[in-house]
Protein backbone atom coordinates (compact mmCIF):
# COMPACT_ATOMS: atom_id res chain seq x y z
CA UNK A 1 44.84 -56.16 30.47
CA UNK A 2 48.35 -54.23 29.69
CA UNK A 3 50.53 -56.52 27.14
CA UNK A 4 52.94 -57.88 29.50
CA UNK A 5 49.89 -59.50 31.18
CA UNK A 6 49.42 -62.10 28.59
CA UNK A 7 53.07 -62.98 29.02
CA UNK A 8 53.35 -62.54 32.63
CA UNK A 9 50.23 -65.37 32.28
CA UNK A 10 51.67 -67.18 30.06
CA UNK A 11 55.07 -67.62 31.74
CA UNK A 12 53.16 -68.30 34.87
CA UNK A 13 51.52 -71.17 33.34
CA UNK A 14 54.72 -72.63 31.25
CA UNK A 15 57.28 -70.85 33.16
CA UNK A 16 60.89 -72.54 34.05
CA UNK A 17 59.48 -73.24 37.43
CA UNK A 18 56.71 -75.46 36.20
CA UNK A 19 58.18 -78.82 34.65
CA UNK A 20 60.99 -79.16 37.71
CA UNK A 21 57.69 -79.03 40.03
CA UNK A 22 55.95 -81.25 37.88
CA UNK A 23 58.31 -83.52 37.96
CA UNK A 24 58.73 -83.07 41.85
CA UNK A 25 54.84 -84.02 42.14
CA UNK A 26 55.57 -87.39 39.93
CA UNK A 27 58.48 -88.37 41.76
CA UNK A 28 57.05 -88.13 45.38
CA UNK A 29 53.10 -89.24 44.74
CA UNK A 30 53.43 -91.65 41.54
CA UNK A 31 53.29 -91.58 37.91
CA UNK A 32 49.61 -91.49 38.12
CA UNK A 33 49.39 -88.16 40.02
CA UNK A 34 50.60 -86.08 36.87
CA UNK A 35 47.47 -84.92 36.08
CA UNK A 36 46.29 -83.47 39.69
CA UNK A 37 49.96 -82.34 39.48
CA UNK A 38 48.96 -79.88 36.57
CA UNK A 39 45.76 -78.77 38.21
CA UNK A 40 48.05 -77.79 41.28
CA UNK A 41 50.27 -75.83 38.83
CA UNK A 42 47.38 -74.09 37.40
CA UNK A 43 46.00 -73.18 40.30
CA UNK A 44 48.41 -71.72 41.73
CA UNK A 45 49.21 -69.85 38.29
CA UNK A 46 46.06 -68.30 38.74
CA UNK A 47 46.39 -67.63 42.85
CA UNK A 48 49.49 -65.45 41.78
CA UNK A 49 47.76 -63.80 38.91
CA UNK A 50 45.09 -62.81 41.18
CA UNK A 51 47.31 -61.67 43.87
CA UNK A 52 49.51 -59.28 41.56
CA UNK A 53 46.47 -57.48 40.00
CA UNK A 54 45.88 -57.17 43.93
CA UNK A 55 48.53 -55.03 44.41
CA UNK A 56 48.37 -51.10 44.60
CA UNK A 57 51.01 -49.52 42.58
CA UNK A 58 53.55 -47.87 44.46
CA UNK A 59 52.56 -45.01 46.06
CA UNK A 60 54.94 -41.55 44.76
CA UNK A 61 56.96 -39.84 47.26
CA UNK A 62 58.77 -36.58 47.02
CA UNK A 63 62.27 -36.75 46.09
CA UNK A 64 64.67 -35.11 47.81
CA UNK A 65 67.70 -33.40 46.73
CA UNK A 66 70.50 -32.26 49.75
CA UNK A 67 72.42 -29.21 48.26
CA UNK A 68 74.78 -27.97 51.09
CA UNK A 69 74.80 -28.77 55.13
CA UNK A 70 76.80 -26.35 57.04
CA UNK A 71 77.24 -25.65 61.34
CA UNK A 72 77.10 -22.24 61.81
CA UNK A 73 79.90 -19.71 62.57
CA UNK A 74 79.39 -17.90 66.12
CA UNK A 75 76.16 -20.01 67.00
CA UNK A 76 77.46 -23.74 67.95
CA UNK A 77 75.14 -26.64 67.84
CA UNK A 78 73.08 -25.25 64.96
CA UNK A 79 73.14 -26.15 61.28
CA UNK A 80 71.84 -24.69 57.78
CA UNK A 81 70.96 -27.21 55.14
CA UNK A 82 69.51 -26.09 51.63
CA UNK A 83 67.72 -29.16 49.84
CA UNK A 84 65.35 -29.14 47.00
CA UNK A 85 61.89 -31.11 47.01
CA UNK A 86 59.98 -32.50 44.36
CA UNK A 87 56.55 -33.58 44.37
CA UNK A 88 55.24 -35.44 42.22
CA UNK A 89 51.51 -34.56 40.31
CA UNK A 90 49.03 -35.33 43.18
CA UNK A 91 51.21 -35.63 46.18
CA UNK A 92 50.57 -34.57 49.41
CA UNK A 93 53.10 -34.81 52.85
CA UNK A 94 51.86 -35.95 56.03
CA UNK A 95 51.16 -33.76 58.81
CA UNK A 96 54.65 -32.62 60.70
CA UNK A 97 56.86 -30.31 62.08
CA UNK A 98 60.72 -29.49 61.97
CA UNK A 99 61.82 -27.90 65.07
CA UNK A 100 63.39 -25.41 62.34
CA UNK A 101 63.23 -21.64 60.92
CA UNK A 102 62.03 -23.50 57.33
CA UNK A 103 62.06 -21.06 54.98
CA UNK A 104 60.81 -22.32 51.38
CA UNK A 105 61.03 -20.61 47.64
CA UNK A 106 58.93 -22.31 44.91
CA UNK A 107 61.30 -22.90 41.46
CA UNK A 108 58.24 -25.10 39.52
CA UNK A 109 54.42 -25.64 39.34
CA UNK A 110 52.48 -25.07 42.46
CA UNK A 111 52.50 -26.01 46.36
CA UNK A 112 49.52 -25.46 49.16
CA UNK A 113 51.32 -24.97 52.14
CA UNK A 114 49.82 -24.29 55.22
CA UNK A 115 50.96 -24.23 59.02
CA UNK A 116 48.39 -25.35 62.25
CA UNK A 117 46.21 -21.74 62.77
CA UNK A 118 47.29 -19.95 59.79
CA UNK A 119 45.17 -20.04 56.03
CA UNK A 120 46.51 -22.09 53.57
CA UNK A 121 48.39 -20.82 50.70
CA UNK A 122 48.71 -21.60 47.17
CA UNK A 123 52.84 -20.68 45.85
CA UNK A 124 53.96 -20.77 42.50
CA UNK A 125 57.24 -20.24 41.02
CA UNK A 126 59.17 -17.13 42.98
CA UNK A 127 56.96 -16.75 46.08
CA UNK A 128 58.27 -18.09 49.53
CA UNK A 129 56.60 -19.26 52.51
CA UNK A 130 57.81 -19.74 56.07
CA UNK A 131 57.54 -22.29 58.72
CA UNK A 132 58.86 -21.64 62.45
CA UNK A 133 60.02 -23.89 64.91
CA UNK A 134 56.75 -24.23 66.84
CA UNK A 135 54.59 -24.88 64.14
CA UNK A 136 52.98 -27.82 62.78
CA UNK A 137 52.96 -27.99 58.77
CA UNK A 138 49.53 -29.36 58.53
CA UNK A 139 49.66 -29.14 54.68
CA UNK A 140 52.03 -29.41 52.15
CA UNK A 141 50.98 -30.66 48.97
CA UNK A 142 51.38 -30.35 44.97
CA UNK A 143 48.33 -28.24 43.43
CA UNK A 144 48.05 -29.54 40.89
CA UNK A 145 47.27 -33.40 39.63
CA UNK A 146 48.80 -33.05 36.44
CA UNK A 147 52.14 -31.54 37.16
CA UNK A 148 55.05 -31.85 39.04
CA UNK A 149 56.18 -29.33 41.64
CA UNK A 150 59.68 -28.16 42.59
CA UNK A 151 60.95 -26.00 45.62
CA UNK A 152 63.84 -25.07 47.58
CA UNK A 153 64.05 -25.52 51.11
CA UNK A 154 66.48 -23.46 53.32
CA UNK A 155 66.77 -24.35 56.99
CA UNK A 156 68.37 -23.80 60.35
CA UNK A 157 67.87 -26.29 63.11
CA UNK A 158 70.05 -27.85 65.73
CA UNK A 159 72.69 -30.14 64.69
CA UNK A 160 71.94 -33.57 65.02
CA UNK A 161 68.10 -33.63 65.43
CA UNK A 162 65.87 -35.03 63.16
CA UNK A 163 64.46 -32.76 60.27
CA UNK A 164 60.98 -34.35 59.98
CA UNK A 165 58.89 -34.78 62.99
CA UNK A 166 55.30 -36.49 62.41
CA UNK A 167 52.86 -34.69 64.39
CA UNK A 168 48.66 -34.27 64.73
């Protein structure tokens, strides 16, 4: 049990929210229902207890960092965007696509990045990897379990599309 358990418990069981119900109980069923009113209480102290340690922490998500968006000189409707992407230890993208030239530089850690018919690659910091419009990243995840992973993503696509497509 972590130590904010015991409280979390305890403030379950004693909490502001339990005398005003209490007292809710008394006041609709009788002075003689106080006690079944506290069993109530109790159990559904521990119903909420048991549905909390239920829970699945939240699951990590790469954070993404938008560094410049720009349309294009001489070639209308497209854009450039560089961004940078950090995965956490562990973390892996779904499969997708970007209707983009995607061309990516690793700045920390490690990636394994690999596109639908091609082998997979492990990057670390100063090698690239590139991604064209037709294909389907079918991996894209930290190496390591440990350690977060940082990259830089430069891209050209057409204005106004979206830059993440799920695909299969």
């Amino acid at each position: 049990m972590k130590p904010n358990q015991s409280n979390q418990r305890t403030n379950l069981m004693t909490g502001s929210w339990m005398l005003p119900s209490l007292m809710l109980v008394v006041v609709l069923m009788g002075p003689n229902s106080l006690g079944a009113a506290q069993e109530v209480n109790k159990h559904l102290a521990q119903e909420t207890l048991m549905a909390q340690k239920a829970v699945a922490p939240p699951m990590a998500h790469e954070t993404i960092t938008p560094l410049i968006t720009k349309d294009l000189a001489g070639v209308p409707g497209e854009q450039a965007l560089m961004y940078t992407v950090d995965f956490p230890p562990g973390f892996s993208s779904p499969i997708h696509r970007h209707n983009a030239q995607v061309s990516v530089y690793v700045l920390g850690g490690s990636v394994v990045m690999q596109v639908k018919g091609q082998q997979e690659f492990t990057l670390l910091p100063g090698q690239t990897f590139y991604e064209g419009p037709n294909d389907i990243h079918i991996v894209s995840r930290n190496a390591s379990s440990t350690k977060p992973a940082k990259f830089l993503v430069f891209l050209i696509h057409k204005k106004g599309t979206p830059l993440v497509i799920p695909a299969e």
